[in-house]
C-alpha atoms as a PDB file:
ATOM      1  CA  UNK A   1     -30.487  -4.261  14.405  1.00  0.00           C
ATOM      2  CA  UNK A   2     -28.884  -1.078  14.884  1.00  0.00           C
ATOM      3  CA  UNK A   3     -30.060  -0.590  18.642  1.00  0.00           C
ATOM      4  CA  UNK A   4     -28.357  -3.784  19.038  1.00  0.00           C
ATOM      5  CA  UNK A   5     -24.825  -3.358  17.301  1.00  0.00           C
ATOM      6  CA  UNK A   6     -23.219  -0.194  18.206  1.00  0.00           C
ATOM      7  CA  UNK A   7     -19.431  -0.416  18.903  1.00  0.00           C
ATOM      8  CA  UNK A   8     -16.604  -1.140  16.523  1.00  0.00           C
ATOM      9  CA  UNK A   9     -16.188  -4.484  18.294  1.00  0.00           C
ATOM     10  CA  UNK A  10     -20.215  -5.407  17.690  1.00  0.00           C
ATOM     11  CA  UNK A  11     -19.588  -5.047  14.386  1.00  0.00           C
ATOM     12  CA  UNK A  12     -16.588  -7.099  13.879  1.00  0.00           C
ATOM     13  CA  UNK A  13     -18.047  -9.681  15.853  1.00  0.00           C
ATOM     14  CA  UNK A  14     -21.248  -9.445  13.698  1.00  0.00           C
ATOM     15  CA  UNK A  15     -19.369  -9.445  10.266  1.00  0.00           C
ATOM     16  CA  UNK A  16     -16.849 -12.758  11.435  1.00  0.00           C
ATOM     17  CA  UNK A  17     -20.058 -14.511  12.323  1.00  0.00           C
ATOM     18  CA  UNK A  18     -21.927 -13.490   8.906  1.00  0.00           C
ATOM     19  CA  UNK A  19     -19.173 -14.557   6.822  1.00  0.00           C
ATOM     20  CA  UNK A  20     -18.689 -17.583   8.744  1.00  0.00           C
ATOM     21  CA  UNK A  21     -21.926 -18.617   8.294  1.00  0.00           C
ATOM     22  CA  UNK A  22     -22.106 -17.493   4.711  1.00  0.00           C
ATOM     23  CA  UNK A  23     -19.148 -20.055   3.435  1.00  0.00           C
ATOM     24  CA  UNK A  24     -17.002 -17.105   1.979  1.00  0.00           C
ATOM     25  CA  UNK A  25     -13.789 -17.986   0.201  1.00  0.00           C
ATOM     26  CA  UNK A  26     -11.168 -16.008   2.161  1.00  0.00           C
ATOM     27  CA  UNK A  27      -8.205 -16.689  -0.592  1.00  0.00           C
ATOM     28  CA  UNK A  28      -7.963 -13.255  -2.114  1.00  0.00           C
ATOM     29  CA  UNK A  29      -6.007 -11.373   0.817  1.00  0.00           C
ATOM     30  CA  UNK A  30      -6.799 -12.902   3.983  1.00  0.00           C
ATOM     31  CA  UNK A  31      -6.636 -15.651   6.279  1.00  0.00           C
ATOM     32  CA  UNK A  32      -9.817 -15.866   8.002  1.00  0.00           C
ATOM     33  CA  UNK A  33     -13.286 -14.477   8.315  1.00  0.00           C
ATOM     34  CA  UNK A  34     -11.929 -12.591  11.442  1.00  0.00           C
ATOM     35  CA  UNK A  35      -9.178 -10.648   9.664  1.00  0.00           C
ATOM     36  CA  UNK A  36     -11.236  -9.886   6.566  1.00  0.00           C
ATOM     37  CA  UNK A  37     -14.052  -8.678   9.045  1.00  0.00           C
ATOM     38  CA  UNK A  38     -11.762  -6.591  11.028  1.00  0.00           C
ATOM     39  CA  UNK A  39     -10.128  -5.219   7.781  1.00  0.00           C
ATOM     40  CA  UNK A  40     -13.720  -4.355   6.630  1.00  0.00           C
ATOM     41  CA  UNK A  41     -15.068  -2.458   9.421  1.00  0.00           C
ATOM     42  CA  UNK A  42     -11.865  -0.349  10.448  1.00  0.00           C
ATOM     43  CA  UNK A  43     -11.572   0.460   6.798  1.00  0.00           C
ATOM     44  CA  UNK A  44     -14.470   1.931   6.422  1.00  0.00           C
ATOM     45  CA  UNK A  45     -14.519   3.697   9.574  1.00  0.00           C
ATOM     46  CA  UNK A  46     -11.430   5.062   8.686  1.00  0.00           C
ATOM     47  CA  UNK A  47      -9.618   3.499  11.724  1.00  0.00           C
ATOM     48  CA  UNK A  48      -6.079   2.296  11.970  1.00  0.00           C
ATOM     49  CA  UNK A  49      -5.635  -1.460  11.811  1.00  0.00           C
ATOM     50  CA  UNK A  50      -3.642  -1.319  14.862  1.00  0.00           C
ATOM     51  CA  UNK A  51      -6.668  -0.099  16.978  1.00  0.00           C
ATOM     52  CA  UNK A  52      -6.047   0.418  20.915  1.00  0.00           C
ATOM     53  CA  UNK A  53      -8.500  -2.558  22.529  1.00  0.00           C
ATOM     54  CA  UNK A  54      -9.929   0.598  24.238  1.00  0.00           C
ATOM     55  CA  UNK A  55     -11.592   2.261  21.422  1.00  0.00           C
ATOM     56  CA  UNK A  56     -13.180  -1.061  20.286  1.00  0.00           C
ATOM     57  CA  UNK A  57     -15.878  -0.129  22.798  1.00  0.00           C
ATOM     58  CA  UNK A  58     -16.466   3.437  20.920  1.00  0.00           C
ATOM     59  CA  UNK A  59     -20.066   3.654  19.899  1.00  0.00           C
ATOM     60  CA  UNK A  60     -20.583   4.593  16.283  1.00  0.00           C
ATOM     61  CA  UNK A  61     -22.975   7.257  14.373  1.00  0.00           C
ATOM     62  CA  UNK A  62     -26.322   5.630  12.663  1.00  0.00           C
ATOM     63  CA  UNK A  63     -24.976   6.701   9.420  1.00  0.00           C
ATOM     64  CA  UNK A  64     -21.496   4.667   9.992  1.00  0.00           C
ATOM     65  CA  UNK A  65     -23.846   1.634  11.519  1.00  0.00           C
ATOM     66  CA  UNK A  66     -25.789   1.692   8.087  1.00  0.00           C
ATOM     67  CA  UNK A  67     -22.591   2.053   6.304  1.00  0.00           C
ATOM     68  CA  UNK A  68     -21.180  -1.130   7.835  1.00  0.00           C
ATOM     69  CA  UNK A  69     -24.891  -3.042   7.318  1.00  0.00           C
ATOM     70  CA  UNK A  70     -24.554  -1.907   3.737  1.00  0.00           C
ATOM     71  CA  UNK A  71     -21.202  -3.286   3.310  1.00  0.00           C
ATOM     72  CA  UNK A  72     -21.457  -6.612   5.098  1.00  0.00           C
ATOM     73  CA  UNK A  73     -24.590  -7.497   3.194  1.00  0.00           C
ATOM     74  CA  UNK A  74     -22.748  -6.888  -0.171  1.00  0.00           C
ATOM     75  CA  UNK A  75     -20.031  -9.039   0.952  1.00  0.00           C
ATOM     76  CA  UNK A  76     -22.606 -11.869   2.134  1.00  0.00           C
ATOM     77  CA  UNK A  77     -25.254 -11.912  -0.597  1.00  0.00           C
ATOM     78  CA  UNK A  78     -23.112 -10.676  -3.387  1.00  0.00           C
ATOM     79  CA  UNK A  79     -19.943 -12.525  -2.961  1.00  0.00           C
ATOM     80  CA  UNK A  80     -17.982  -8.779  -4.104  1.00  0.00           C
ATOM     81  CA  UNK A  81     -14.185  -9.223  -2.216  1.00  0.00           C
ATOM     82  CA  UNK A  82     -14.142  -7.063   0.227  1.00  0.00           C
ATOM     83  CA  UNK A  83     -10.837  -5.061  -1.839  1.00  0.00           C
ATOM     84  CA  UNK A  84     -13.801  -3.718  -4.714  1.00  0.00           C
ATOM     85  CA  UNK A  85     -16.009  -2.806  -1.312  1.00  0.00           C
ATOM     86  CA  UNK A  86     -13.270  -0.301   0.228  1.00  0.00           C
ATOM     87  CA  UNK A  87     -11.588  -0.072  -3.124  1.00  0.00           C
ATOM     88  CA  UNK A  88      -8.090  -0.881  -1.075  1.00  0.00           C
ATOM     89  CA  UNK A  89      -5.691  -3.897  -1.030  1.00  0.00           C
ATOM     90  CA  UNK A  90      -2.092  -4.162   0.503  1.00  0.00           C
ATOM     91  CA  UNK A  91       0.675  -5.255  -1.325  1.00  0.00           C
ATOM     92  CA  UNK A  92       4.661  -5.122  -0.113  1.00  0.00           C
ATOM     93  CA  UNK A  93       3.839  -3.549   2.993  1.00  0.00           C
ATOM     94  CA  UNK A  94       1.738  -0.719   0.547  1.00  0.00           C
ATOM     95  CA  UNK A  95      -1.763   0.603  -0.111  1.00  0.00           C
ATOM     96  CA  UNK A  96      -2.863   0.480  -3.669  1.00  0.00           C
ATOM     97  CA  UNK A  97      -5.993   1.646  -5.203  1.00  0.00           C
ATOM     98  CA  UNK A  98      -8.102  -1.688  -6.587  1.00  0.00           C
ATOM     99  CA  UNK A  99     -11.042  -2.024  -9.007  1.00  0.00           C
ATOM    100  CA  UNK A 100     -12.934  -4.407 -10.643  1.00  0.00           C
ATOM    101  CA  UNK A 101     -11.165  -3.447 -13.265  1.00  0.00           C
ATOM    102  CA  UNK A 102      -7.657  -5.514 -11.944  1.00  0.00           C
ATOM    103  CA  UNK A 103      -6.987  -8.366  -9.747  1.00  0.00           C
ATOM    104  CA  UNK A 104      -6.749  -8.159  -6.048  1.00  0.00           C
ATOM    105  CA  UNK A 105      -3.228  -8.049  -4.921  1.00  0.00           C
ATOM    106  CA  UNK A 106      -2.200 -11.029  -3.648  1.00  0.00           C
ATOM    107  CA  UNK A 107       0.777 -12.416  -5.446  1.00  0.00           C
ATOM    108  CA  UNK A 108       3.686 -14.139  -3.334  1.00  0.00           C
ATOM    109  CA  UNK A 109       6.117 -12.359  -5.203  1.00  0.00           C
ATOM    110  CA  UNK A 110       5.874  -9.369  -2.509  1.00  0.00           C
ATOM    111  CA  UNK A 111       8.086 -11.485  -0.866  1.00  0.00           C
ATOM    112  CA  UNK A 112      10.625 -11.475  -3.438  1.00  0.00           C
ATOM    113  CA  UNK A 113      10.397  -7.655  -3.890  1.00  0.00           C
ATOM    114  CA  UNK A 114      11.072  -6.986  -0.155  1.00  0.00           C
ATOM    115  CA  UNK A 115      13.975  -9.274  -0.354  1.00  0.00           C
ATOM    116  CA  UNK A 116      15.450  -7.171  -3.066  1.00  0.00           C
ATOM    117  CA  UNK A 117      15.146 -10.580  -5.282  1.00  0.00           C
ATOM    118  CA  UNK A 118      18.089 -11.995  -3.773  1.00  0.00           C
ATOM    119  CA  UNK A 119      19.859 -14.372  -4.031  1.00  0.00           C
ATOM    120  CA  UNK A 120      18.657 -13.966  -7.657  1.00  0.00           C
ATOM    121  CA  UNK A 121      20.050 -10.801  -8.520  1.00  0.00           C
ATOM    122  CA  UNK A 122      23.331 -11.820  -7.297  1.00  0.00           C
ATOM    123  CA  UNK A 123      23.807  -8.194  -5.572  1.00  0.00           C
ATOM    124  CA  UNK A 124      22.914  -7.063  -9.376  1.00  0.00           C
ATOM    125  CA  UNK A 125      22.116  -3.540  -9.930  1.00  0.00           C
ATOM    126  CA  UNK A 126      18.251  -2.688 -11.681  1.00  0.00           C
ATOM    127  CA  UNK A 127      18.290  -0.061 -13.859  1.00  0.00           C
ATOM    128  CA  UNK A 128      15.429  -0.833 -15.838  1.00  0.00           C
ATOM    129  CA  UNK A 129      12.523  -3.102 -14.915  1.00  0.00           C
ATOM    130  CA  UNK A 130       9.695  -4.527 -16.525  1.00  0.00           C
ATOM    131  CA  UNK A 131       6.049  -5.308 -14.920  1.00  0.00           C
ATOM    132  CA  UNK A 132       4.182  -7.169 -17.294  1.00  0.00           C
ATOM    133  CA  UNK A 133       0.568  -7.495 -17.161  1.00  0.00           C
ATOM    134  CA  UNK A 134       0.780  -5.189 -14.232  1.00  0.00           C
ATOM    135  CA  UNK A 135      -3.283  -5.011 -13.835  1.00  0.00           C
ATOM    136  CA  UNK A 136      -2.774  -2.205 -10.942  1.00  0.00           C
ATOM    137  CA  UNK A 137       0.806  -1.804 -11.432  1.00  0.00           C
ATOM    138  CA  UNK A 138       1.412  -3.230  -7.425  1.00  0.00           C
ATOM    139  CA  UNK A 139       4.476  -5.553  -7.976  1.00  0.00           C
ATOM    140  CA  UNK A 140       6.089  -2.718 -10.734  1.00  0.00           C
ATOM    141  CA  UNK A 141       5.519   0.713  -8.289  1.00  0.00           C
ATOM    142  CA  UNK A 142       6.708  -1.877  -5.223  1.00  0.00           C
ATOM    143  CA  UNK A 143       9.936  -2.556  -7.415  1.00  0.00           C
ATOM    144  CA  UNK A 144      10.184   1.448  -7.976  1.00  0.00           C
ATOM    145  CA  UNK A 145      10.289   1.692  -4.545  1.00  0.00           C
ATOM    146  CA  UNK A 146      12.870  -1.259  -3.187  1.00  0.00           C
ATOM    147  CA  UNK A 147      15.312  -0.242  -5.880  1.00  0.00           C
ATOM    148  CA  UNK A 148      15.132   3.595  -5.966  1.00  0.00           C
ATOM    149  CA  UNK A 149      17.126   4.271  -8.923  1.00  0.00           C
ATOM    150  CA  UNK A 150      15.383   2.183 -11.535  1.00  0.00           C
ATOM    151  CA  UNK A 151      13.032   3.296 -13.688  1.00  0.00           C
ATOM    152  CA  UNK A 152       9.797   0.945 -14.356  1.00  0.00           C
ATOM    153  CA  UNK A 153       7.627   0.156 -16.980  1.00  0.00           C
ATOM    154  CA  UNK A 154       4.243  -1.399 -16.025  1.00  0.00           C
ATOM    155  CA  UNK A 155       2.265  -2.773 -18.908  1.00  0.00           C
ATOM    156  CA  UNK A 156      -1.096  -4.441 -19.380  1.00  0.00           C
ATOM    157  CA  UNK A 157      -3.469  -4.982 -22.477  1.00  0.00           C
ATOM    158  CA  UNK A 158      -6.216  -2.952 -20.518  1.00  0.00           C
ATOM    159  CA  UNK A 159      -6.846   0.534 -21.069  1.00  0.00           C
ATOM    160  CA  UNK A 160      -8.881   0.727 -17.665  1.00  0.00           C
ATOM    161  CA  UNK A 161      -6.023  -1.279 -15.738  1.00  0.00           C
ATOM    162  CA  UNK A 162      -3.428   1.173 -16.502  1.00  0.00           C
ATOM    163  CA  UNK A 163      -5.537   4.286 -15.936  1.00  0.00           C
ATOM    164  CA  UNK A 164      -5.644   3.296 -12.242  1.00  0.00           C
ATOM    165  CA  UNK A 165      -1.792   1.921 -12.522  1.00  0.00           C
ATOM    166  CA  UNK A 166      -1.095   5.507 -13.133  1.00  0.00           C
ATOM    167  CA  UNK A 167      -2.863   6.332 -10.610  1.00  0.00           C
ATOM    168  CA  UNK A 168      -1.111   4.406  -8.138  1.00  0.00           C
ATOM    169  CA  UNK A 169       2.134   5.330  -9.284  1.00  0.00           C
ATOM    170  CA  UNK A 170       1.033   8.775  -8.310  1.00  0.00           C
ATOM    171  CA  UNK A 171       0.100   8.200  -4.727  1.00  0.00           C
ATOM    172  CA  UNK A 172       3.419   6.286  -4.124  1.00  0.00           C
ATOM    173  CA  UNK A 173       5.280   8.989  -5.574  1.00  0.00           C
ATOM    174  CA  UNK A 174       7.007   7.186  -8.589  1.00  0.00           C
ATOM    175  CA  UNK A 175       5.177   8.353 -11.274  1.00  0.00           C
ATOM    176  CA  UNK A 176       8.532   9.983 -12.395  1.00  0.00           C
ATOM    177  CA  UNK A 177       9.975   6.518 -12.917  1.00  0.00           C
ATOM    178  CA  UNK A 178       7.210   4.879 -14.172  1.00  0.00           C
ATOM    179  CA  UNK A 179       6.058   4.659 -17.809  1.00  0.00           C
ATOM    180  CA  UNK A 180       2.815   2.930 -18.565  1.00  0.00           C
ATOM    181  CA  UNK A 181       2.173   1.481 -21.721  1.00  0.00           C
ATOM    182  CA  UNK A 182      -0.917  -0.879 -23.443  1.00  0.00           C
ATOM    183  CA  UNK A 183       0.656  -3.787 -24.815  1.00  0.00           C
ATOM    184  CA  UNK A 184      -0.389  -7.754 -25.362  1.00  0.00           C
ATOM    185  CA  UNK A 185       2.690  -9.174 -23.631  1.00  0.00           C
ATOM    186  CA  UNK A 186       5.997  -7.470 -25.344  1.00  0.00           C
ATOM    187  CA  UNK A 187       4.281  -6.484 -28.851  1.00  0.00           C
ATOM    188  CA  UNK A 188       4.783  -3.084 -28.134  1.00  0.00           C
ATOM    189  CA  UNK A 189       7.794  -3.485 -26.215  1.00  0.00           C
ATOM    190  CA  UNK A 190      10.888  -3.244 -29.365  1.00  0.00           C
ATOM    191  CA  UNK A 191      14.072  -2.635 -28.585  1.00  0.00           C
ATOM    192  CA  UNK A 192      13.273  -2.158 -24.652  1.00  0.00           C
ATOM    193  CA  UNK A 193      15.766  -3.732 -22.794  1.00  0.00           C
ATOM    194  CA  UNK A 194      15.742  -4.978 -19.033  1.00  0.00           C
ATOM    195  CA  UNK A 195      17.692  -6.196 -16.093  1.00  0.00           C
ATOM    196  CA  UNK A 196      14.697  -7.736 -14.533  1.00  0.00           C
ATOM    197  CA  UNK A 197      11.100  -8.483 -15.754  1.00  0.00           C
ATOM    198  CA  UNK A 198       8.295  -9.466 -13.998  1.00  0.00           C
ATOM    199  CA  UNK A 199       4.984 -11.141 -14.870  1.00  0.00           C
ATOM    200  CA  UNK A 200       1.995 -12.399 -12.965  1.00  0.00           C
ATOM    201  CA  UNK A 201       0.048 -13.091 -15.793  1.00  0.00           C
ATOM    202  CA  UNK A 202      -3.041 -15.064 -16.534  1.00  0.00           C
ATOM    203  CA  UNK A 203      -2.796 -18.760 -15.714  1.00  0.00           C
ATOM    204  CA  UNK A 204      -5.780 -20.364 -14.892  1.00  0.00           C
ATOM    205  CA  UNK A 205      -7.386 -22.951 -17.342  1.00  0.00           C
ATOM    206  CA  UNK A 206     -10.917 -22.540 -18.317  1.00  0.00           C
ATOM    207  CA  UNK A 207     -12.102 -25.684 -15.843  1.00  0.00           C
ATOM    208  CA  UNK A 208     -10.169 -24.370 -13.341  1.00  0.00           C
ATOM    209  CA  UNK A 209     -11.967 -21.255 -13.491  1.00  0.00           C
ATOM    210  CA  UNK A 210     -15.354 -22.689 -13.903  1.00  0.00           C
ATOM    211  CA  UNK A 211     -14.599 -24.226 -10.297  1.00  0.00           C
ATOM    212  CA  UNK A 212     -13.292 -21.694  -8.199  1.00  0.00           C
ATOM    213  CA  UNK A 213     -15.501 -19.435  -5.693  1.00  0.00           C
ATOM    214  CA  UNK A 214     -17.931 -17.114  -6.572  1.00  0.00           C
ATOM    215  CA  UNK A 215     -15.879 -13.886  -5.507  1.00  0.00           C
ATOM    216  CA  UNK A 216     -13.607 -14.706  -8.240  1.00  0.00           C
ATOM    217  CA  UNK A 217     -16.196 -14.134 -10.659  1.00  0.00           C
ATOM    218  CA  UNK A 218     -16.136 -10.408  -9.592  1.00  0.00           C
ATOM    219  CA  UNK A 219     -12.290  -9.962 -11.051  1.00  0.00           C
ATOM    220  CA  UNK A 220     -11.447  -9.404 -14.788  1.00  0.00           C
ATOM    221  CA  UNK A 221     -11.484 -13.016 -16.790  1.00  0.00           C
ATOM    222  CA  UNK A 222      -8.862 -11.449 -18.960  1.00  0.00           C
ATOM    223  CA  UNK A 223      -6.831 -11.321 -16.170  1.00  0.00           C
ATOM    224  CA  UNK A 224      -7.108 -14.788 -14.869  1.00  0.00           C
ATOM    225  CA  UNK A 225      -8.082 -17.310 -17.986  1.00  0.00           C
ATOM    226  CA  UNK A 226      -5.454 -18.086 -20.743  1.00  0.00           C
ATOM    227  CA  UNK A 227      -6.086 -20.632 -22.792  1.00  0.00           C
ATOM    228  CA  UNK A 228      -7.711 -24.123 -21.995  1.00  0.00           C
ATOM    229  CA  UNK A 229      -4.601 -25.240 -19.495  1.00  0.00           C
ATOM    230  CA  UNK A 230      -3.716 -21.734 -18.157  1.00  0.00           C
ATOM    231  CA  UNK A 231      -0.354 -21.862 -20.102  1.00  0.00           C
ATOM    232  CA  UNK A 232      -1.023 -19.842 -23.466  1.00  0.00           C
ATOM    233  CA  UNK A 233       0.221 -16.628 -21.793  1.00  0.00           C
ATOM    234  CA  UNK A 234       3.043 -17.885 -19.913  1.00  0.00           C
ATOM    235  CA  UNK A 235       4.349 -19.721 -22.818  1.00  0.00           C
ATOM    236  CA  UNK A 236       4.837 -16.740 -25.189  1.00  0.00           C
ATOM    237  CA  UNK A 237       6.505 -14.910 -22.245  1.00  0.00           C
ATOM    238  CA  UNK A 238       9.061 -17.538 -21.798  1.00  0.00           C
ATOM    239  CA  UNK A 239       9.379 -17.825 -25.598  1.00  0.00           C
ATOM    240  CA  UNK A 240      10.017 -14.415 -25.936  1.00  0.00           C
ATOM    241  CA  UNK A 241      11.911 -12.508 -22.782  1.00  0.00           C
ATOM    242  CA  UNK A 242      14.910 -13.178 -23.216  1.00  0.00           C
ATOM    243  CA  UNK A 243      14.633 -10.988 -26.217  1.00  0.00           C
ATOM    244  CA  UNK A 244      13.963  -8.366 -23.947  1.00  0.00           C
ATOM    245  CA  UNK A 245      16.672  -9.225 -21.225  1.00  0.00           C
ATOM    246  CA  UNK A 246      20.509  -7.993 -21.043  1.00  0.00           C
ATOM    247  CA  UNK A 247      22.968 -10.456 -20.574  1.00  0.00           C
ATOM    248  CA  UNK A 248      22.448 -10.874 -16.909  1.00  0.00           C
ATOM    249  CA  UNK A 249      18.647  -9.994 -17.075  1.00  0.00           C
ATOM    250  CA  UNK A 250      16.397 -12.189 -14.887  1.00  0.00           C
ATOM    251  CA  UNK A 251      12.577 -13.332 -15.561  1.00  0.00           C
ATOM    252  CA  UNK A 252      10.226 -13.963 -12.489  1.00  0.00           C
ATOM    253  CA  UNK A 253       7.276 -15.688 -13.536  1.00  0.00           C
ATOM    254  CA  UNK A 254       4.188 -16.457 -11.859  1.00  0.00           C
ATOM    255  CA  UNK A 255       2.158 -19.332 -12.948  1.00  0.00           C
ATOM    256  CA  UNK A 256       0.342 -20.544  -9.406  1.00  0.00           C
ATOM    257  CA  UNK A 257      -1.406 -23.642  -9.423  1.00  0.00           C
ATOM    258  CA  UNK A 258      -0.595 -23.978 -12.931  1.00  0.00           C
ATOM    259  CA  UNK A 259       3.174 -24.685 -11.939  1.00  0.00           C
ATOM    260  CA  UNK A 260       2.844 -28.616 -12.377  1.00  0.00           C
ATOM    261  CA  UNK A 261       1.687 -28.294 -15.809  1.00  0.00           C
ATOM    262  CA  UNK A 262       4.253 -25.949 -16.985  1.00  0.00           C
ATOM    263  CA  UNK A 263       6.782 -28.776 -15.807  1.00  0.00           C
ATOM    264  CA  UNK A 264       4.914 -31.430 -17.611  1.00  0.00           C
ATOM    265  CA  UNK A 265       4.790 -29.363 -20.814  1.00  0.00           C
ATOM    266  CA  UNK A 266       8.607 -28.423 -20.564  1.00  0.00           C
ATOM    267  CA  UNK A 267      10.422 -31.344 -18.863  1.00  0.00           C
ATOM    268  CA  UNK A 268      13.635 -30.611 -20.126  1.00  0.00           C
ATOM    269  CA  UNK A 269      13.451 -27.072 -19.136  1.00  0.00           C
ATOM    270  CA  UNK A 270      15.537 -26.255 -15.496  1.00  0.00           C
ATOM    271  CA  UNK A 271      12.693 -24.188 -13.990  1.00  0.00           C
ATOM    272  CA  UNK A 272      13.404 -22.987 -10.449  1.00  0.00           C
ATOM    273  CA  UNK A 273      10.740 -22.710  -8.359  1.00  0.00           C
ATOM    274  CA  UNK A 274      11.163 -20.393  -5.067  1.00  0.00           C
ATOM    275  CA  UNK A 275      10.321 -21.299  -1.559  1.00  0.00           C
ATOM    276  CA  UNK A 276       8.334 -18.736   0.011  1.00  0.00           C
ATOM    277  CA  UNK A 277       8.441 -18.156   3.853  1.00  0.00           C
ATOM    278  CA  UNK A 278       5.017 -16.781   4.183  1.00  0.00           C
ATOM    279  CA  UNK A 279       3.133 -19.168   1.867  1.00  0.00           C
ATOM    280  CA  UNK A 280       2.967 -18.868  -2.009  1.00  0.00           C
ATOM    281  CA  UNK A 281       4.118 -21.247  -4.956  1.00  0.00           C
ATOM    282  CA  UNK A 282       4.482 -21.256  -8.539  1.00  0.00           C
ATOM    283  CA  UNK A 283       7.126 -18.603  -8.773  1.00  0.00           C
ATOM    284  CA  UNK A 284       9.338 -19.441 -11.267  1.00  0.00           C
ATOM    285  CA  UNK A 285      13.397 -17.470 -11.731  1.00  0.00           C
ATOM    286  CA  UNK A 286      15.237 -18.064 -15.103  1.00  0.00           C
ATOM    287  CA  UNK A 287      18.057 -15.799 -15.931  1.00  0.00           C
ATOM    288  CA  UNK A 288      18.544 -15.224 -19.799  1.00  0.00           C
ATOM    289  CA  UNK A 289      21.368 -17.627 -20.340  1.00  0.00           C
ATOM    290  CA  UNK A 290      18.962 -20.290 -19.511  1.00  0.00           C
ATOM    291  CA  UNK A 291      15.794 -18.697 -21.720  1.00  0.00           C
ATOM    292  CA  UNK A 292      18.303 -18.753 -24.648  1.00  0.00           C
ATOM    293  CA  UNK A 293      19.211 -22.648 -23.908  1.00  0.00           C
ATOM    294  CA  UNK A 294      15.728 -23.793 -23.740  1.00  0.00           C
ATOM    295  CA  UNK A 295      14.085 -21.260 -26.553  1.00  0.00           C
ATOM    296  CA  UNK A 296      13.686 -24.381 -29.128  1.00  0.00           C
ATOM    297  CA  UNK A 297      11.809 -25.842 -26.270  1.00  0.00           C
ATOM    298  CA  UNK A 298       9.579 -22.666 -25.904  1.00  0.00           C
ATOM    299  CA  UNK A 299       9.282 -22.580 -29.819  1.00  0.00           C
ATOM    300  CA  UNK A 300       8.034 -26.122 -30.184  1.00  0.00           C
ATOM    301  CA  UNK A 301       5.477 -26.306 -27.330  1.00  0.00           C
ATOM    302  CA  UNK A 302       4.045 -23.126 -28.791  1.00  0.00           C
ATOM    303  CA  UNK A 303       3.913 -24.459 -32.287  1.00  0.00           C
ATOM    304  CA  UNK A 304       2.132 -28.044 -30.689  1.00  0.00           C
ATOM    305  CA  UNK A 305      -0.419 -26.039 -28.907  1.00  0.00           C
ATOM    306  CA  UNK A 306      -0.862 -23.845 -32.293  1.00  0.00           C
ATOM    307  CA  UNK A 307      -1.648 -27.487 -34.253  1.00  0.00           C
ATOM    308  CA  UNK A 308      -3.884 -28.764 -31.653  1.00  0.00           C
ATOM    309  CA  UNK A 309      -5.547 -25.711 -32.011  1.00  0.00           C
END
């Protein structure tokens, strides 16, 4: 096969075609099997993403043909997102450092980031910020860098998560800002204080996860599953954040596809939901005057999923 594929362009042609055929899901970072293909072989060639058309037509080594064989075949047969095969994903316009130890980047709320959370903040200042169950820290280092004088906590429950959270912090050149710390959701947070927290926790339900694609099955359960309806997680977060909040604090929460059924367990509760430009839902933006109106509302549905339990 080698005598036959030899430029950059073969092989992008070859890997669209493969995953094409192949059925891949294409829903953790990319559009298409063309742009995940391209992303894959000018990755690992080490070639800007912006390529001139002209060096499409360079012929590569044997060594970077086998490479490229070796990687597309992991992609096919094994199902591994092609983030774990370059060990790259970008997030807010950044390059982060991905494992299977985290999620893929992907959350809509890059969008908010780059928009400085406006009209949210209300031209707010952040001093503080908090990125819970920051898996590789990507939405709390992006925050480090949109508002330059805050300083950032990212915390997860996994050791392994925030070893490479730190890492990232590092290349991005925040580490100085940054404080990592191993928590389940705010337990080891007393006394911290925030203008703005944000969480893209777990929210899928265990059915939910039993249906989706096979390359999901490659990134951390912990980080995807809570609880039978996705909502365990997310609940205790609203429940307890505003605890955490100053008086003008703000809480972005991600819940995804779980967003309906966070309205049907709080009704009463006056969730708003952001519109996203490029694509994304279940984003939700409560300040803490709102978190303190509804907490007997957080309090109850906890204690009714505690009984059914």
């Amino acid at each position: 096969m080698t005598d036959v594929l030899s430029s950059v362009c073969d092989f992008i042609r070859y890997a669209t075609s493969r995953f094409n055929a192949a059925h891949l899901s294409f829903s953790q970072g990319f559009d298409s099997a063309l742009d995940e293909a391209s992303y894959l072989v000018l990755t690992t060639l080490n070639l800007p993403h912006d390529l001139p058309p002209v060096y499409a037509a360079a012929t590569l080594l044997p060594e970077e043909r086998a490479e490229l064989l070796r990687r597309i075949a992991l992609r096919v047969d094994a199902r591994v997102p092609v983030a774990y095969i370059t060990g790259e994903a970008w997030f807010a316009g950044m390059a982060f450092k991905v494992s299977a130890d985290v999620l893929i980047p992907r959350s809509p709320i890059a969008e908010l980031i780059e928009r400085g959370f406006e009209p949210w903040l209300g031209g707010q200042a952040v001093a503080n910020a908090l990125d819970l169950c920051c898996g590789s820290g990507c939405i709390g280092i992006a925050i480090a860098a949109q508002f330059p004088d805050a300083q950032v906590d990212l915390v997860d429950i996994s050791a392994p998560a925030l070893a490479l959270a730190t890492e990232n912090a590092a290349d991005h050149g925040v580490a100085g800002r940054v404080e990592v710390i191993q928590s389940d959701g705010f337990a080891a947070l007393t006394g911290r204080i925030y203008d703005l927290i944000v969480s893209n926790p777990p929210y899928v339900g265990r059915a939910e996860y039993a249906a989706l694609p096979g390359e999901f099955r490659h990134e951390p359960e912990l980080a995807l599953v809570s609880g039978e309806d996705g909502l365990d997680l997310p609940l205790r977060i609203l429940n307890e954040a505003a605890a955490h909040l100053c008086d003008d604090g703000l809480l972005v929460l991600e819940v995804g596809a779980s967003e309906q059924a966070l309205v049907d367990c709080l009704p009463e509760v006056p969730f708003t939901w952001v519109e996203f430009e490029r694509g994304g839902s279940g984003v939700a933006v409560l300040d803490r005057a709102t978190l303190i109106d509804c907490a007997d509302l957080f309090a109850q549905a906890l204690a009714d999923r505690q009984t059914r339990a």
